[in-house]
Protein backbone atom coordinates (compact mmCIF):
# COMPACT_ATOMS: atom_id res chain seq x y z
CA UNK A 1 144.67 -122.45 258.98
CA UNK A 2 146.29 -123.80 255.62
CA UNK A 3 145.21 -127.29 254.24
CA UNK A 4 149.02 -128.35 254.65
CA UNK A 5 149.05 -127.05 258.68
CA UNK A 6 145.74 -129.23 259.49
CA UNK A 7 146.92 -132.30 257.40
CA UNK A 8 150.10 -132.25 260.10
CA UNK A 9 148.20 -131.53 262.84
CA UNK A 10 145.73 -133.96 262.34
CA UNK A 11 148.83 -136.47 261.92
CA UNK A 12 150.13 -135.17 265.61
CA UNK A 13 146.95 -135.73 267.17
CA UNK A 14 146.71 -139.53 265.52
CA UNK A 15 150.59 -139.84 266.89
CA UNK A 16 149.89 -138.10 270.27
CA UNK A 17 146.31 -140.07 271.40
CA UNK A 18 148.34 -143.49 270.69
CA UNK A 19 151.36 -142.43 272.33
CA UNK A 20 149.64 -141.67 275.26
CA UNK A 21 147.60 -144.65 275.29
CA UNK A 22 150.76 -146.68 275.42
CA UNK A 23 152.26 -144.35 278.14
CA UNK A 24 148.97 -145.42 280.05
CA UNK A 25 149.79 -149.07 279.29
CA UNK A 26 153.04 -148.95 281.38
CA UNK A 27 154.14 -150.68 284.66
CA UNK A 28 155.33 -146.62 285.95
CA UNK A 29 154.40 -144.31 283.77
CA UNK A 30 156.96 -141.94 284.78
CA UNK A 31 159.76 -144.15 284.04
CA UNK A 32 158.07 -145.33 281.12
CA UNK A 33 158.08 -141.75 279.42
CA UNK A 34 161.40 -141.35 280.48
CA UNK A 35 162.47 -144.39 278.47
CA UNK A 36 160.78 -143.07 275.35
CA UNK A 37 162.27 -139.59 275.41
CA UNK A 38 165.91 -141.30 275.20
CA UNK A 39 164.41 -143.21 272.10
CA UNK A 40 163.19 -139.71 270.79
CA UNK A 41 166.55 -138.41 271.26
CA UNK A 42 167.98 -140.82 269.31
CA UNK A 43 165.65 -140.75 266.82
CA UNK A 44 165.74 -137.00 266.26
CA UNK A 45 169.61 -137.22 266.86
CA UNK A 46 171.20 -138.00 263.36
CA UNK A 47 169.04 -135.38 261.15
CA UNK A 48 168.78 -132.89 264.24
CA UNK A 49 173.01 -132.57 263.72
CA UNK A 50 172.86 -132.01 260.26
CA UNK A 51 170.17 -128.99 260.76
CA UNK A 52 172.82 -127.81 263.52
CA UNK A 53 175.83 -128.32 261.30
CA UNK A 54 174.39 -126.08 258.33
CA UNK A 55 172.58 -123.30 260.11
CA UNK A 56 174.38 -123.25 263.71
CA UNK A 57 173.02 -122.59 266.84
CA UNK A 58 171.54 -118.78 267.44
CA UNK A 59 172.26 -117.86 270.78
CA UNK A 60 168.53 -116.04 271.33
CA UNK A 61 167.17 -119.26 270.85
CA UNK A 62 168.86 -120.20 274.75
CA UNK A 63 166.42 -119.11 276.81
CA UNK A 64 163.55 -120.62 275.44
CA UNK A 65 165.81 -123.89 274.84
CA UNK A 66 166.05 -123.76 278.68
CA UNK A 67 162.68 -122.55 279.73
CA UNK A 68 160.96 -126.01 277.37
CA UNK A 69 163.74 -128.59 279.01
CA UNK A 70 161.98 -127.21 282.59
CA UNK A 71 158.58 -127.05 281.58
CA UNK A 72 158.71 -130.53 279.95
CA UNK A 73 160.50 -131.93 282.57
CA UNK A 74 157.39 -131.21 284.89
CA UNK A 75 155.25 -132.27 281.84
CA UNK A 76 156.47 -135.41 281.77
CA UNK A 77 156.03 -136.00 285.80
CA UNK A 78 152.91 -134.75 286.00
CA UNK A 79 151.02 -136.49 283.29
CA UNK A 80 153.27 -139.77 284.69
CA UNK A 81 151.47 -138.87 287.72
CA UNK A 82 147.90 -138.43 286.49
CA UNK A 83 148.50 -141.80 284.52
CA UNK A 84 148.95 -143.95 287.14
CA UNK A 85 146.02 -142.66 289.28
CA UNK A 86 143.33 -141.90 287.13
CA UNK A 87 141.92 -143.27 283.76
CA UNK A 88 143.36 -142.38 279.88
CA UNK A 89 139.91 -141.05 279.19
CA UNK A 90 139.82 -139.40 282.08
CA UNK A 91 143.49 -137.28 282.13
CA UNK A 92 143.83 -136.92 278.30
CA UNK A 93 140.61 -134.76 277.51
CA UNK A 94 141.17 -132.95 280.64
CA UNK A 95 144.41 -131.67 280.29
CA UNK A 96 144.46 -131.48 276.51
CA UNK A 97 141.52 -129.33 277.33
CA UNK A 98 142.01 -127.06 280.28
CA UNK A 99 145.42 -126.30 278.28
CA UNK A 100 143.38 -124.61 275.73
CA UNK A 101 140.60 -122.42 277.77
CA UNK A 102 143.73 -122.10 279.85
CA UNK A 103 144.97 -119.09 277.72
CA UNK A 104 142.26 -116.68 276.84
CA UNK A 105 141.54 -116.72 280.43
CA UNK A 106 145.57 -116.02 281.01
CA UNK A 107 145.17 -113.21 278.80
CA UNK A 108 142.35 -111.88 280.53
CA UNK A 109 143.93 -111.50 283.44
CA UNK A 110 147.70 -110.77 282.80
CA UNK A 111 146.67 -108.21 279.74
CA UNK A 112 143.06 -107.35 280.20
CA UNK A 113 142.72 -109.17 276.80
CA UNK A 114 138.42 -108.98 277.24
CA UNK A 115 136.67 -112.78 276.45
CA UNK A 116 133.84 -112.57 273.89
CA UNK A 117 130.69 -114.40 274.16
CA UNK A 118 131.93 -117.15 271.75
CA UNK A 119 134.88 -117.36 273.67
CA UNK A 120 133.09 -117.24 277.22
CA UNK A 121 131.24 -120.21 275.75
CA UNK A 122 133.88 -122.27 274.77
CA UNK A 123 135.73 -122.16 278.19
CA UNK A 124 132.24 -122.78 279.69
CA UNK A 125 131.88 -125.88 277.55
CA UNK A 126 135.62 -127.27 278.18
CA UNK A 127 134.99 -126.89 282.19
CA UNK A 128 131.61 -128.63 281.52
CA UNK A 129 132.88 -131.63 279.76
CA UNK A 130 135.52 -131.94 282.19
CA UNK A 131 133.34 -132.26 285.01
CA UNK A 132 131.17 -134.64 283.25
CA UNK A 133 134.39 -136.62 282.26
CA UNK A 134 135.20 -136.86 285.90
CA UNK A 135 131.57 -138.27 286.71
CA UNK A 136 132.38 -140.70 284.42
CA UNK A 137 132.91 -144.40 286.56
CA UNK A 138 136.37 -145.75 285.06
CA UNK A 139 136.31 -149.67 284.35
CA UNK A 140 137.28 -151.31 287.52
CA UNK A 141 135.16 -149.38 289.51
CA UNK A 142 138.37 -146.55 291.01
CA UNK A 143 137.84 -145.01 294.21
CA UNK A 144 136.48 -140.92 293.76
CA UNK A 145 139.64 -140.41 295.55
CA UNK A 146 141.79 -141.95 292.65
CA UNK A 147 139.60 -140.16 290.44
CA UNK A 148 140.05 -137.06 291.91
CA UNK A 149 143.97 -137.44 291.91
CA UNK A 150 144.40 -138.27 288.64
CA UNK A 151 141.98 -134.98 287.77
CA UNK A 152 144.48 -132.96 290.10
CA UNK A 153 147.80 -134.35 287.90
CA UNK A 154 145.99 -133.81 284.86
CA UNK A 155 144.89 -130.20 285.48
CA UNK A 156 149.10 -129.57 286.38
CA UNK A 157 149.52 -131.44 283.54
CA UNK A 158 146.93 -129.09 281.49
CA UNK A 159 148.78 -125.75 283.46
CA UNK A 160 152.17 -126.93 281.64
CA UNK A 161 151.16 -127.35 278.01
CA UNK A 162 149.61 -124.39 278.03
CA UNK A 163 153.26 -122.68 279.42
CA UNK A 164 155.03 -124.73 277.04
CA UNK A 165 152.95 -123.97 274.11
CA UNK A 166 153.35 -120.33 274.30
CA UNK A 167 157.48 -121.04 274.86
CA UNK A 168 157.78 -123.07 271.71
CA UNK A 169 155.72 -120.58 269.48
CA UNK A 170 158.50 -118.25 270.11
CA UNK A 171 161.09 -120.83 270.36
CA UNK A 172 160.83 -122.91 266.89
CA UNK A 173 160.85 -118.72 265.28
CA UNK A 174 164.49 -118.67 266.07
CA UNK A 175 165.63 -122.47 266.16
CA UNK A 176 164.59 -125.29 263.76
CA UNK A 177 162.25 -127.64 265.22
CA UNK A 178 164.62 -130.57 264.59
CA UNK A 179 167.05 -129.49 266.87
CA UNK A 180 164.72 -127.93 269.38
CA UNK A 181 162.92 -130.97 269.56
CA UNK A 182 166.20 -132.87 270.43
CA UNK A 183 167.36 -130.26 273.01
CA UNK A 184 163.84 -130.75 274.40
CA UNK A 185 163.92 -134.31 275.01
CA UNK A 186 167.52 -134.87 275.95
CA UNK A 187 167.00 -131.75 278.72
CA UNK A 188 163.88 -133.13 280.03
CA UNK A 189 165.36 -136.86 280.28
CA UNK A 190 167.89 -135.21 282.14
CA UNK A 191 165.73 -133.36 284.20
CA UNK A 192 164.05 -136.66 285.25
CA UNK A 193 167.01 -138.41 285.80
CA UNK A 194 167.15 -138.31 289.97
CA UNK A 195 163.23 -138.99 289.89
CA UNK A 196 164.21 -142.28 287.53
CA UNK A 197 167.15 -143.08 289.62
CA UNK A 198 165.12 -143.16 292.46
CA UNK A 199 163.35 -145.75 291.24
CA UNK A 200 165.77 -148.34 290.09
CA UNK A 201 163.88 -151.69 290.32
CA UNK A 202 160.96 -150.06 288.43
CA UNK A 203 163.14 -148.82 285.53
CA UNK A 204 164.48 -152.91 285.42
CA UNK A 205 160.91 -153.70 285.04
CA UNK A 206 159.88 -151.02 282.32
CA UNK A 207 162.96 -151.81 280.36
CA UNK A 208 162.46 -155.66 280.69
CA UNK A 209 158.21 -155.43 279.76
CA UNK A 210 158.36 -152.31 277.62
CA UNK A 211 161.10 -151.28 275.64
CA UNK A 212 159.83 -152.01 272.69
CA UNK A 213 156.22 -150.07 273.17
CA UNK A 214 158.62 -146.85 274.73
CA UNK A 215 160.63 -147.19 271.67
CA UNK A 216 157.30 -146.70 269.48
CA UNK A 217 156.68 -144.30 271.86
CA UNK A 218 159.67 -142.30 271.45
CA UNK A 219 159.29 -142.16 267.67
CA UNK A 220 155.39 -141.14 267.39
CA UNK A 221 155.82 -138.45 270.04
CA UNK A 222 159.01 -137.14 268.53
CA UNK A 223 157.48 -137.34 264.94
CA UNK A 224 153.98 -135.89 266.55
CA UNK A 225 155.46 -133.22 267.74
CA UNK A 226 157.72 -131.97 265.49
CA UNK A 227 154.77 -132.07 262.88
CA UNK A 228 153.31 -129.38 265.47
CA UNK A 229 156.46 -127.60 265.74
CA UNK A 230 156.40 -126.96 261.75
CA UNK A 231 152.19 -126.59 261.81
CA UNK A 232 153.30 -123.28 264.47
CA UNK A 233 155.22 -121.32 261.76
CA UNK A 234 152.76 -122.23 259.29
CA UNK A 235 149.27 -121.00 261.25
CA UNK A 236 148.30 -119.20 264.12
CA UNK A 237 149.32 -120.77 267.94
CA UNK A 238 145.48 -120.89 269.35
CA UNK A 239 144.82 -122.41 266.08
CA UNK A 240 147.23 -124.93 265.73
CA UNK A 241 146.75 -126.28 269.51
CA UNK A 242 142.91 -125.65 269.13
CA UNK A 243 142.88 -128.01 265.67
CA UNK A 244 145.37 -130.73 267.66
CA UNK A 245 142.72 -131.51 270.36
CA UNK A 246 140.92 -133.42 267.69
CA UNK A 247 142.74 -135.94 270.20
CA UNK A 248 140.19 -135.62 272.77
CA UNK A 249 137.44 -137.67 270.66
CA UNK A 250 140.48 -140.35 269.58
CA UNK A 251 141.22 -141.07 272.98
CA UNK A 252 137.51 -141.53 273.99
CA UNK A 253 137.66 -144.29 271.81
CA UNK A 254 140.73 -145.33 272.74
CA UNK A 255 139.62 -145.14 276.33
CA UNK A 256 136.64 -147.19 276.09
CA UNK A 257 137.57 -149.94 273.21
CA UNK A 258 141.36 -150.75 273.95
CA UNK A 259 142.12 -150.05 277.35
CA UNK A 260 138.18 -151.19 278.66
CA UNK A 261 137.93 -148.12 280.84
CA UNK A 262 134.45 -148.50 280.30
CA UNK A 263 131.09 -147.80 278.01
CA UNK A 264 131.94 -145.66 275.57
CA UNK A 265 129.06 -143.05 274.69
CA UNK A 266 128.97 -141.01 278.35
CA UNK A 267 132.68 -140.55 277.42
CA UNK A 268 132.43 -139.84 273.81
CA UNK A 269 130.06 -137.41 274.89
CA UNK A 270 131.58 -135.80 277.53
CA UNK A 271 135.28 -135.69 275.16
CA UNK A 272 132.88 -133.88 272.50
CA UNK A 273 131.57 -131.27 274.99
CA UNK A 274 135.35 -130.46 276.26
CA UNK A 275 136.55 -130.53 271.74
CA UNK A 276 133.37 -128.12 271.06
CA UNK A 277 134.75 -125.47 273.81
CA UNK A 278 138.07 -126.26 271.85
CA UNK A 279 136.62 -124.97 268.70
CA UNK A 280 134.68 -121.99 269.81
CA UNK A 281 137.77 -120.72 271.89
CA UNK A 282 139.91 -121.12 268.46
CA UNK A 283 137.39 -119.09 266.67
CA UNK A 284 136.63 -116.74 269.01
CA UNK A 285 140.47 -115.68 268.66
């Protein structure tokens, strides 16, 4: 990977651990990330239309266009779901993780792609620190049954970005990432829009308590990922997500000293243990 790829990717993963963190802080998280992909949108709006005016929109970038909006759209519900029933340092490392062991093991058995032993080790590591993440008592002592739903979300959560991932690699190769970034947020707003609607005196409350935190939102997860978007047609995918789960250990911290989830060594360590399975599955590719 280039020294400019991992100086943005290290930004993204800054952006993205604090983003979610916030997401984590809100009254319904669903409606919460909803809000903050309309402030993306109009963030990314103004310099997204320029990029559109000058180069136009290539029609073989459609289908990938469409396939993101869907896969974001269930993105956005699912890690809403795993946020309100399970911990930040419990659904972050989790499905940051399983998104990356997720694909080797894809590979393996869609295109008989064999593992090798580093990469065997790495997967073996990521499902390791999960399960020692999920040990892990949250502060506030939640139910194993909580627990266990907010690992379910968080593993459909993991299932998408790894779909997604492999969509935008090919995507952002025949659209700019400004504009695809835009498309991706206004789709998946709409997307969400009858789940939202559904929930009218919760998106009062969100927009009354949090506007301003889904507005910072908005902006760090637009910037964050857009700074991806660019790191992908600079590097190699497994390399770019691999290098962007430097998140994991942020939000271990995060975890434990802001949101008092609890101590924070057993869940440093167990983050570590899931970002070490990160790395040997990266350089195993």
């Amino acid at each position: 990977m280039s020294a400019t790829a991992l100086v943005l990717v290290t930004a993204a993963a800054v952006f993205h651990a604090a983003w979610n963190a916030l997401a984590k802080r809100g009254r319904d998280p669903i409606v919460f990330l909803w809000l903050a992909s309309g402030w993306a949108a109009v963030f990314l709006a103004p310099p997204a239309l320029g990029v559109l005016a000058s180069t136009g929109f290539p029609a073989a970038a459609v289908p990938f266009v469409v396939a993101t909006i869907l896969l974001h759209g269930l993105y956005f519900y699912a890690l809403g779901r795993a946020y309100g029933a399970g911990a930040y340092s419990l659904v972050y490392p989790v499905s940051r993780g399983l998104s990356v062991a997720l694909v080797p093991v894809i590979a393996l058995a869609l295109f008989g792609e064999r593992l090798s032993r580093l990469g065997a080790l790495g997967i073996a590591l990521v499902l390791a620190g999960i399960v020692a993440l999920h040990l892990v008592r949250s502060g506030g002592a939640a139910p194993a049954a909580r627990r266990g739903a907010g690992t379910g979300w968080a593993v459909l959560t993991g299932l998408t970005i790894t779909a997604y991932a492999l969509v935008d690699k090919a995507g952002v190769e025949r659209l700019n990432p400004v504009p695809y970034m835009l498309l991706l947020m206004l789709g998946s707003a709409l997307v969400l829009l009858p789940v939202v609607r559904a929930r009218p005196g919760a998106l009062r409350r969100e927009w009354a308590d949090n506007r301003a935190a889904a507005m910072l939102v908005g902006a760090l997860s637009a910037g964050g990922y857009v700074l991806v978007l660019f790191a992908f047609r600079m590097s190699k995918t497994g390399y770019v997500v691999a290098a962007r789960e430097m998140a994991i250990v942020f939000s271990a911290v995060i975890g434990s000293l802001w949101l008092r989830e609890g101590r924070l060594l057993p869940r440093l360590a167990g983050a570590s243990v899931v970002l070490a399975g990160v790395v040997c599955i990266a350089l195993a590719r």
